[in-house]
Protein backbone atom coordinates (compact mmCIF):
# COMPACT_ATOMS: atom_id res chain seq x y z
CA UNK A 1 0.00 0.00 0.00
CA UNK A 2 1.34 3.87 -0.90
CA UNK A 3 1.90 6.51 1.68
CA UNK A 4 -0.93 8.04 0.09
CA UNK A 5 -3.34 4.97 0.58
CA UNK A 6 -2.25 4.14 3.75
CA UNK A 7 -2.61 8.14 4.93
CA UNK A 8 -6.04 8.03 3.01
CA UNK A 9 -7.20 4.91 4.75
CA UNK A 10 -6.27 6.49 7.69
CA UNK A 11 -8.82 9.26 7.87
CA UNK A 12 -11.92 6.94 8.12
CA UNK A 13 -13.93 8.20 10.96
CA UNK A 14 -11.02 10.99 12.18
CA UNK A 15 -14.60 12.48 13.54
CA UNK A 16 -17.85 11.22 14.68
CA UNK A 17 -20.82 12.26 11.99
CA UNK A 18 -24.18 10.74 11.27
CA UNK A 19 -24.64 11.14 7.41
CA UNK A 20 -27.75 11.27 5.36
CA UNK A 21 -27.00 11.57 1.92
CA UNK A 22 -29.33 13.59 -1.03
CA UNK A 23 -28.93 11.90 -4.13
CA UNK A 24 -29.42 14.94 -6.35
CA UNK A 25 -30.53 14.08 -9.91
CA UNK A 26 -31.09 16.60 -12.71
CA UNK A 27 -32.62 16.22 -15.77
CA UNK A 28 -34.94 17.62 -18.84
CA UNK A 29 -37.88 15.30 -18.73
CA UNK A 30 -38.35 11.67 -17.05
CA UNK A 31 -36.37 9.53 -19.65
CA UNK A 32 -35.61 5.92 -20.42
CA UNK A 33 -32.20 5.98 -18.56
CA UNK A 34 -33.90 7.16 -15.24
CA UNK A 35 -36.23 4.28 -15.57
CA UNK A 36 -33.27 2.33 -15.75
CA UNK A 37 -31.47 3.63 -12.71
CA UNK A 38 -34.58 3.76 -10.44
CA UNK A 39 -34.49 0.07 -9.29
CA UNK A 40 -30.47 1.09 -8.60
CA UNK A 41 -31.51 3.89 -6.77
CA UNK A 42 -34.11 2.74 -4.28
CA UNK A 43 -32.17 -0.30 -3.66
CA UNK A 44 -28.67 1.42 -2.71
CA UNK A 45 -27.02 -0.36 0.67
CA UNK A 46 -27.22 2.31 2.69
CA UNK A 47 -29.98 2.88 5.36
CA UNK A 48 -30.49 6.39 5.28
CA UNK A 49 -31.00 8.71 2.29
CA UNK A 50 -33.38 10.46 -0.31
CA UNK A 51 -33.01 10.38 -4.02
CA UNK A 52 -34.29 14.13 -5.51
CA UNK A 53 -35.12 14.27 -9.39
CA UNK A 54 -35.69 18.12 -10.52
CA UNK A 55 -37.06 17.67 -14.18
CA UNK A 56 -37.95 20.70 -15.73
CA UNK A 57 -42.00 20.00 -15.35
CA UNK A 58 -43.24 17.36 -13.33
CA UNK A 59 -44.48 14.15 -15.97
CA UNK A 60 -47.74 13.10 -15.77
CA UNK A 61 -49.23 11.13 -12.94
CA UNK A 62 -48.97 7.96 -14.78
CA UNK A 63 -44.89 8.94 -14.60
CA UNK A 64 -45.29 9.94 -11.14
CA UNK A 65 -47.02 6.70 -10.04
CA UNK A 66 -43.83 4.39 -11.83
CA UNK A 67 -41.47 6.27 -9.75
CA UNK A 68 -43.39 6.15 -6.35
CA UNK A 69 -41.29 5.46 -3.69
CA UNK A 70 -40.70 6.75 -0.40
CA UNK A 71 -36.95 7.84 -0.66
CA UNK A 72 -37.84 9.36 -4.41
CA UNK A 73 -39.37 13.17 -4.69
CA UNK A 74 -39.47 14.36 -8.30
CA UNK A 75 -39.24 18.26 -7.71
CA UNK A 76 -40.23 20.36 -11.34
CA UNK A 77 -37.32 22.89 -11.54
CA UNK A 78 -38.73 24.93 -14.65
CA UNK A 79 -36.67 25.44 -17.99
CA UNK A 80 -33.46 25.55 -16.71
CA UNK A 81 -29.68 24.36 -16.61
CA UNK A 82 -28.19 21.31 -14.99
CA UNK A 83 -26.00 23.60 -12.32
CA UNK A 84 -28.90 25.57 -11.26
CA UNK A 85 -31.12 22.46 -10.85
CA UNK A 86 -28.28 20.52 -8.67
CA UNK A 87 -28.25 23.69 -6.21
CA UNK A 88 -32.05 23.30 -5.90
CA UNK A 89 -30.80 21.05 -3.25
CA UNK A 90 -29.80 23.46 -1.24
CA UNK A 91 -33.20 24.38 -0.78
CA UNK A 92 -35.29 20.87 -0.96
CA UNK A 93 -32.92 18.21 0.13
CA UNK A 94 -33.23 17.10 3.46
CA UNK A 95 -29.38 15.26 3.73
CA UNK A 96 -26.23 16.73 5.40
CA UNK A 97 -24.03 15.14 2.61
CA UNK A 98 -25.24 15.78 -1.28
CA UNK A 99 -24.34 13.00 -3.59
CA UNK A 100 -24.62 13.71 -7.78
CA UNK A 101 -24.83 12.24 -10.42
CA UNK A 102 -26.32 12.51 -14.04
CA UNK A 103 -29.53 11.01 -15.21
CA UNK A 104 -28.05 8.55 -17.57
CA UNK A 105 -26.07 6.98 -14.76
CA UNK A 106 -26.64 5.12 -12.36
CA UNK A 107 -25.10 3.49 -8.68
CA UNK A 108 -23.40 0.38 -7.52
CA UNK A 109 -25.04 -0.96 -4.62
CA UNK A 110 -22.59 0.23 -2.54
CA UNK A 111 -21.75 3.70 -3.79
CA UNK A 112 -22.79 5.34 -0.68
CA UNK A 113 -21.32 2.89 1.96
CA UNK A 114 -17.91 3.48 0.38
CA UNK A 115 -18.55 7.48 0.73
CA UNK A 116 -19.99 7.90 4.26
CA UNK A 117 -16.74 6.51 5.72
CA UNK A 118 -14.73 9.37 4.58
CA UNK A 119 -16.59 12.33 5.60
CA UNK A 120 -16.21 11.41 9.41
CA UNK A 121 -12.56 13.24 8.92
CA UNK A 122 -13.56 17.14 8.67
CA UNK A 123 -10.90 17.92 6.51
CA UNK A 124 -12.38 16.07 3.79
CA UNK A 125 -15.14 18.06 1.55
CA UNK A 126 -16.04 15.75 -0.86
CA UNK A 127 -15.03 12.41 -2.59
CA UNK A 128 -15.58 10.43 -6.33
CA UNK A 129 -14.85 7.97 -7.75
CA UNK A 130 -15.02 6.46 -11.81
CA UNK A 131 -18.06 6.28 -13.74
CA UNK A 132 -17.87 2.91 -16.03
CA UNK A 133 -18.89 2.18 -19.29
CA UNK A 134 -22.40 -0.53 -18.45
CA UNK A 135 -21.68 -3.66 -19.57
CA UNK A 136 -24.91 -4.52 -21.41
CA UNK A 137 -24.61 -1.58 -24.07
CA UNK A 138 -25.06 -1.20 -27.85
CA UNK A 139 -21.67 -1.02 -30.17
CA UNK A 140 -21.54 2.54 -30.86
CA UNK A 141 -21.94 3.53 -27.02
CA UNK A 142 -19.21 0.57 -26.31
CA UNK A 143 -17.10 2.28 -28.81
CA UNK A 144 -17.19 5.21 -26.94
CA UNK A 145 -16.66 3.52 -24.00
CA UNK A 146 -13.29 2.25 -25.01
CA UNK A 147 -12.03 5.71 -26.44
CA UNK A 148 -12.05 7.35 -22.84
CA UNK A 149 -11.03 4.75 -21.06
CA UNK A 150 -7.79 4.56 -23.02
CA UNK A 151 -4.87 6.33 -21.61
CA UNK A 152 -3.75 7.69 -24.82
CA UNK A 153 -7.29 9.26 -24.96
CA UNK A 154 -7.75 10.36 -21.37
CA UNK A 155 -4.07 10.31 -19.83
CA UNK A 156 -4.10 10.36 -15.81
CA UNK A 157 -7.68 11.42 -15.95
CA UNK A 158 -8.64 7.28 -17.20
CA UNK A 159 -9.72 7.07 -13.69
CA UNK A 160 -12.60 8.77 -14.35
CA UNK A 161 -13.85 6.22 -16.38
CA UNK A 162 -11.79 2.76 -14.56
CA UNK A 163 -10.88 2.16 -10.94
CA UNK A 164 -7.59 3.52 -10.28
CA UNK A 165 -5.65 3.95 -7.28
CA UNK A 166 -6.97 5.72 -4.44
CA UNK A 167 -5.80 9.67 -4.30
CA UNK A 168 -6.34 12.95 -3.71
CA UNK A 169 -7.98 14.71 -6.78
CA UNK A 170 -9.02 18.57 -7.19
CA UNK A 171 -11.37 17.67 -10.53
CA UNK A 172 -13.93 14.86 -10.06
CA UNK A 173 -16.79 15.03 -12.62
CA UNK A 174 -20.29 15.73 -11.59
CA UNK A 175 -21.66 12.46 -13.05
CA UNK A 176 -20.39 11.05 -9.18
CA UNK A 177 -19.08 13.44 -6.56
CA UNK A 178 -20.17 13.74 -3.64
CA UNK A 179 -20.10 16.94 -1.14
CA UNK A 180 -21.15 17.90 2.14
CA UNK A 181 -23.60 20.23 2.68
CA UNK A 182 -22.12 23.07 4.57
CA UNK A 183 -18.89 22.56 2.18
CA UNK A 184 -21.17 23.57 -0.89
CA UNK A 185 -23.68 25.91 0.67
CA UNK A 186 -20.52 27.52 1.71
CA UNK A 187 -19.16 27.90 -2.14
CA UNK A 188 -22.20 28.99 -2.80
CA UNK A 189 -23.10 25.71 -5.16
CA UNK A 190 -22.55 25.42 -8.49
CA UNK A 191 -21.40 28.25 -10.63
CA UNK A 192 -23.76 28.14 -13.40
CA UNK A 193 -22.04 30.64 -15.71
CA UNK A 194 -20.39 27.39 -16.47
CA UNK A 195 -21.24 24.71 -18.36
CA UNK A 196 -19.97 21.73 -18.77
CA UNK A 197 -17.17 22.60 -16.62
CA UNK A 198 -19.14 23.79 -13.57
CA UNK A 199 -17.64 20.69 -11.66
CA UNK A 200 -14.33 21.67 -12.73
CA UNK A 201 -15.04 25.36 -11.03
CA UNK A 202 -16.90 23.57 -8.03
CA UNK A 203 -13.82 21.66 -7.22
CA UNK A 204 -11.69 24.54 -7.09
CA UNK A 205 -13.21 26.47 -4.86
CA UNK A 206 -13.84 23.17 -2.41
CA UNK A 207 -10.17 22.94 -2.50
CA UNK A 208 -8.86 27.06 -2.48
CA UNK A 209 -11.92 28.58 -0.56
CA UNK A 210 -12.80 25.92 1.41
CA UNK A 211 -9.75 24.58 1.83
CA UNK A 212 -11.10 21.12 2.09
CA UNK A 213 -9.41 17.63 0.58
CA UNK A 214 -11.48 15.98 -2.55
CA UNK A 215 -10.79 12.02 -2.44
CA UNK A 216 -11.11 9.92 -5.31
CA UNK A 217 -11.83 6.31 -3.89
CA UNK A 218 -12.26 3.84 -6.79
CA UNK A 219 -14.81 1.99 -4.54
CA UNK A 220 -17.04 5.03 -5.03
CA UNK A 221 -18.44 3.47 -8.09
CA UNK A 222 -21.15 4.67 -10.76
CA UNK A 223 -21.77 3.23 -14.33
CA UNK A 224 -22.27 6.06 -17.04
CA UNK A 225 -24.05 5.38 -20.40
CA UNK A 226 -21.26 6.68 -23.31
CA UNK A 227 -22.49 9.45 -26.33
CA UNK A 228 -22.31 6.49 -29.04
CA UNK A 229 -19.50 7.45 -32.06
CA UNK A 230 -19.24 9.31 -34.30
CA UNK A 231 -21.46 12.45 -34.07
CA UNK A 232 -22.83 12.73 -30.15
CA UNK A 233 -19.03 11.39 -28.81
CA UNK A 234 -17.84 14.14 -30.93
CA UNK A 235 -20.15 16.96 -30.29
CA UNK A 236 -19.99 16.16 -26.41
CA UNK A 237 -15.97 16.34 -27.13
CA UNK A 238 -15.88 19.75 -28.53
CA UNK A 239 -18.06 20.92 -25.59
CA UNK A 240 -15.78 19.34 -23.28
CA UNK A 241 -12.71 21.30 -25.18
CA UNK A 242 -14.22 24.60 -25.66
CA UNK A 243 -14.75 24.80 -22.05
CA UNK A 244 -11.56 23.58 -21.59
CA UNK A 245 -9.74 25.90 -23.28
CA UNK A 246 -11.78 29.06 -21.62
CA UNK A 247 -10.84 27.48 -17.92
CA UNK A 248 -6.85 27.41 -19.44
CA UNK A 249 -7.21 31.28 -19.04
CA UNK A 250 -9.85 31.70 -16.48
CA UNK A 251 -8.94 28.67 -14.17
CA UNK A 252 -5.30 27.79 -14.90
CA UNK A 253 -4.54 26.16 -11.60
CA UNK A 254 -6.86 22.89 -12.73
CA UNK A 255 -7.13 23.45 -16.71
CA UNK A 256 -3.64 24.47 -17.59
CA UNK A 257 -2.08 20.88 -17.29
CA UNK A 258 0.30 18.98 -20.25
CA UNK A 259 -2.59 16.51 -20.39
CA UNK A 260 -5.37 18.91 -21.93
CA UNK A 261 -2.71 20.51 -23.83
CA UNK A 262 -1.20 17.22 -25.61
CA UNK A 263 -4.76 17.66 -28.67
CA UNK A 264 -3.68 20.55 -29.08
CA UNK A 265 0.18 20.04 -30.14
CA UNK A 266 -0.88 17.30 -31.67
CA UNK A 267 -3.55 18.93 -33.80
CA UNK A 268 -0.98 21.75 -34.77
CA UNK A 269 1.70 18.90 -35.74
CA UNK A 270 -0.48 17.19 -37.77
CA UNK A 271 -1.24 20.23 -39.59
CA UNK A 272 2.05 22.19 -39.77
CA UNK A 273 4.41 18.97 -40.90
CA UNK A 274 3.75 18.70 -43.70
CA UNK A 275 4.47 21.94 -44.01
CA UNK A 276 7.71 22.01 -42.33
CA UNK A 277 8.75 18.36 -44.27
CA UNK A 278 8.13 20.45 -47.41
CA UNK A 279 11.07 22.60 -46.76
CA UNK A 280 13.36 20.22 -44.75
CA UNK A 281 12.87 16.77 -46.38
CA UNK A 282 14.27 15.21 -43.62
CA UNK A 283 11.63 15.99 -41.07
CA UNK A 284 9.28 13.43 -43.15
CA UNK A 285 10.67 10.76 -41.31
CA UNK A 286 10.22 12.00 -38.08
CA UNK A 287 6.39 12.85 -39.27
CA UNK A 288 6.06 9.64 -40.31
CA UNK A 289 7.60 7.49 -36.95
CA UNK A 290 5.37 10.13 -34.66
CA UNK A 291 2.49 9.20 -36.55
CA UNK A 292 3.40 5.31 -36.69
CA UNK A 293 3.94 5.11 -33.21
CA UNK A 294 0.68 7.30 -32.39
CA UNK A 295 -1.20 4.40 -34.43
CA UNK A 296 0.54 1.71 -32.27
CA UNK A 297 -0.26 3.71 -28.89
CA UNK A 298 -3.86 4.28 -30.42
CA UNK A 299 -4.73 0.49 -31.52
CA UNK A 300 -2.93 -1.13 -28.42
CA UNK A 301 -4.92 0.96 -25.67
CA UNK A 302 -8.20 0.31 -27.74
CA UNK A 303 -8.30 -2.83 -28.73
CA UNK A 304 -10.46 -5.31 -27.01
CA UNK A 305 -10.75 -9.01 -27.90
CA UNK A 306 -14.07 -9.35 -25.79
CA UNK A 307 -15.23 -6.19 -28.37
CA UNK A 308 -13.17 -6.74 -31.59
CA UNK A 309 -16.14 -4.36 -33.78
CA UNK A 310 -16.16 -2.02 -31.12
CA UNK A 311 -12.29 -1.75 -30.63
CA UNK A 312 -12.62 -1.45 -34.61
CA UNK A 313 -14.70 1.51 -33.93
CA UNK A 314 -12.73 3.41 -31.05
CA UNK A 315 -9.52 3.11 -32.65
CA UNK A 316 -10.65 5.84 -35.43
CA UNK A 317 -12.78 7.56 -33.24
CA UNK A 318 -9.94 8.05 -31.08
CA UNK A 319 -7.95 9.44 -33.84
CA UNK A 320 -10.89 12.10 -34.79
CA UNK A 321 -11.36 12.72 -30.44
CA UNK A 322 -7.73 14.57 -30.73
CA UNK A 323 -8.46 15.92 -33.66
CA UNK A 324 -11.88 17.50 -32.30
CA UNK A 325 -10.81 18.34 -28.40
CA UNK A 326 -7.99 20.12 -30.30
CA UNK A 327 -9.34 22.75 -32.68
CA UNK A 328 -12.17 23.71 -29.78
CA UNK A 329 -9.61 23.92 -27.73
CA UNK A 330 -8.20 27.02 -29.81
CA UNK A 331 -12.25 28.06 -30.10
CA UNK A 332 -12.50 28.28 -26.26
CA UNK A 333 -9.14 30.01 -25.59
CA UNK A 334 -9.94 32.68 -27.95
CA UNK A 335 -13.79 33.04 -26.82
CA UNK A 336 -14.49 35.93 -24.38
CA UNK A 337 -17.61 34.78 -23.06
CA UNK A 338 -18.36 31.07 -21.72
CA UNK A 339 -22.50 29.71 -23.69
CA UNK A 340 -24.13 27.15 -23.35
């Protein structure tokens, strides 16, 4: 076991607290994936929490009666974003600890036993853990899968979608991270000038304002339905990137890293060698061995025996994800104002 482990493992129950948790799920309209999750979510190992849903209208009573159980209130939030409907909590949930996560997600059994022991050490503001790929889903989706879970794709960060070791983290999606209440009342929620990236802003100021720890326990497990390739991956990418690249000048302590810089080198080298092998011949060669060995990095981190047309798949989507989280990379570092 690490120092880090070990000093991790360590913390469980520093303090004496009594959690309740508030799942906290927002969404549009009642959709097939939340029928999905709700036998996960009323059947969670854990005696003692509510699960909120803020849709943007309540669903007819028909809806309503499906989803009737006593840990589930479905709260109508009106037309608006996910941020502003996840600090709707603040006001409805009833739970000292607030645990999110997307509507097209959904719990292990024991996602909330594996977070309550950490918040009995004060220090600690919130914890995550990696959202995985379902194992009962379609090719394209699996596909997509398999492109951010490779490291070449996603770098340090794969352990947002596969268990890795246990650390300290200062980015953990919203799709599962969990925070206690007085921690994000005390931020003042989610920052919903953001978005995506209102996580990535959350964290920061759990970790600089707060000055509380973030833990990312692989234990702390969701699974996360994947965009399917080519189109939604893509289109979710470029989000991803153009929010990136505005945090690079608005948030450089967590956006400003090699890793969400390598797309965009290797965007630029795939566009200016040519270039430059046109007036030093030599430099073909070294164009040529970078992109034989990216190919070689890119089909042995997606390939996949138990998936062979999927792997198939992800190895040219991966390809076209660099491409993409590159050029709206540039988009969001020269865009003044963060849309939706």
């Amino acid at each position: 076991m690490s120092h880090v482990e070990t000093r991790l493992k360590n913390c469980y129950h520093s303090y004496d607290m009594n959690v309740k948790f508030s799942v906290v799920i927002p969404v549009r309209a009642i959709n097939d994936f939340i029928r999905e999750a709700f036998p996960h979510l009323i059947n969670i190992d854990y005696p003692d929490y509510e699960v909120l849903i803020f849709p943007d209208e309540l669903p007819d009573q028909s809806v309503l009666d499906e989803l009737s159980n006593p840990r589930v209130r479905i709260i109508a939030s009106g037309k608006t974003g996910p941020a502003q409907k996840r600090d709707m909590a603040m006001k409805y949930a009833t739970g000292n600890v607030f645990a999110f996560i997307d509507d097209d997600a959904f719990p292990r059994q024991d996602w909330l036993k594996n977070a309550e022991k950490w918040f009995g050490d004060d220090g600690i503001g919130a914890v995550g853990g990696p959202a995985v790929t379902p194992e009962n889903v379609g090719l394209l989706e699996r596909a997509g899968g398999i492109v951010l879970a490779s490291p070449l794709c996603s770098g340090g960060y794969v352990r947002r979608y596969i268990p890795k070791k246990l650390c300290d983290d200062d980015d953990i999606p919203s799709v599962n991270l969990i925070v206690r209440r007085d921690v994000f009342e005390g931020v003042n929620g989610f920052d919903s000038n953001y978005y995506p990236g209102e996580d990535t802003k959350l964290c920061l100021d759990i970790t600089d304002k707060a000055k509380k720890r973030i833990v990312y326990d692989p234990n702390i497990l969701v699974y996360h339905h994947r965009r399917p390739i080519f189109r939604k991956h893509l289109k979710q990418i470029s989000n991803y990137a153009r929010h990136r690249g505005f945090f690079m000048k608005k948030l450089p302590k967590t956006s400003l890293r090699p890793a969400y810089l390598l797309p965009l080198l290797f965007l630029l080298g795939i566009i200016l060698g040519p270039v430059v092998s046109h007036f030093f011949p030599v430099c073909w060669y070294i164009y040529a061995s970078v992109l034989g060995l990216y190919a070689l990095l890119d089909f042995a981190t997606t390939f996949s025996a138990r998936h062979m047309a999927a792997s198939i798949l992800a190895f040219f989507a991966l390809f076209l994800t660099h491409m993409t989280y590159g050029i709206f990379t540039i988009v969001g570092l020269f865009q003044k104002k963060l849309t939706r």
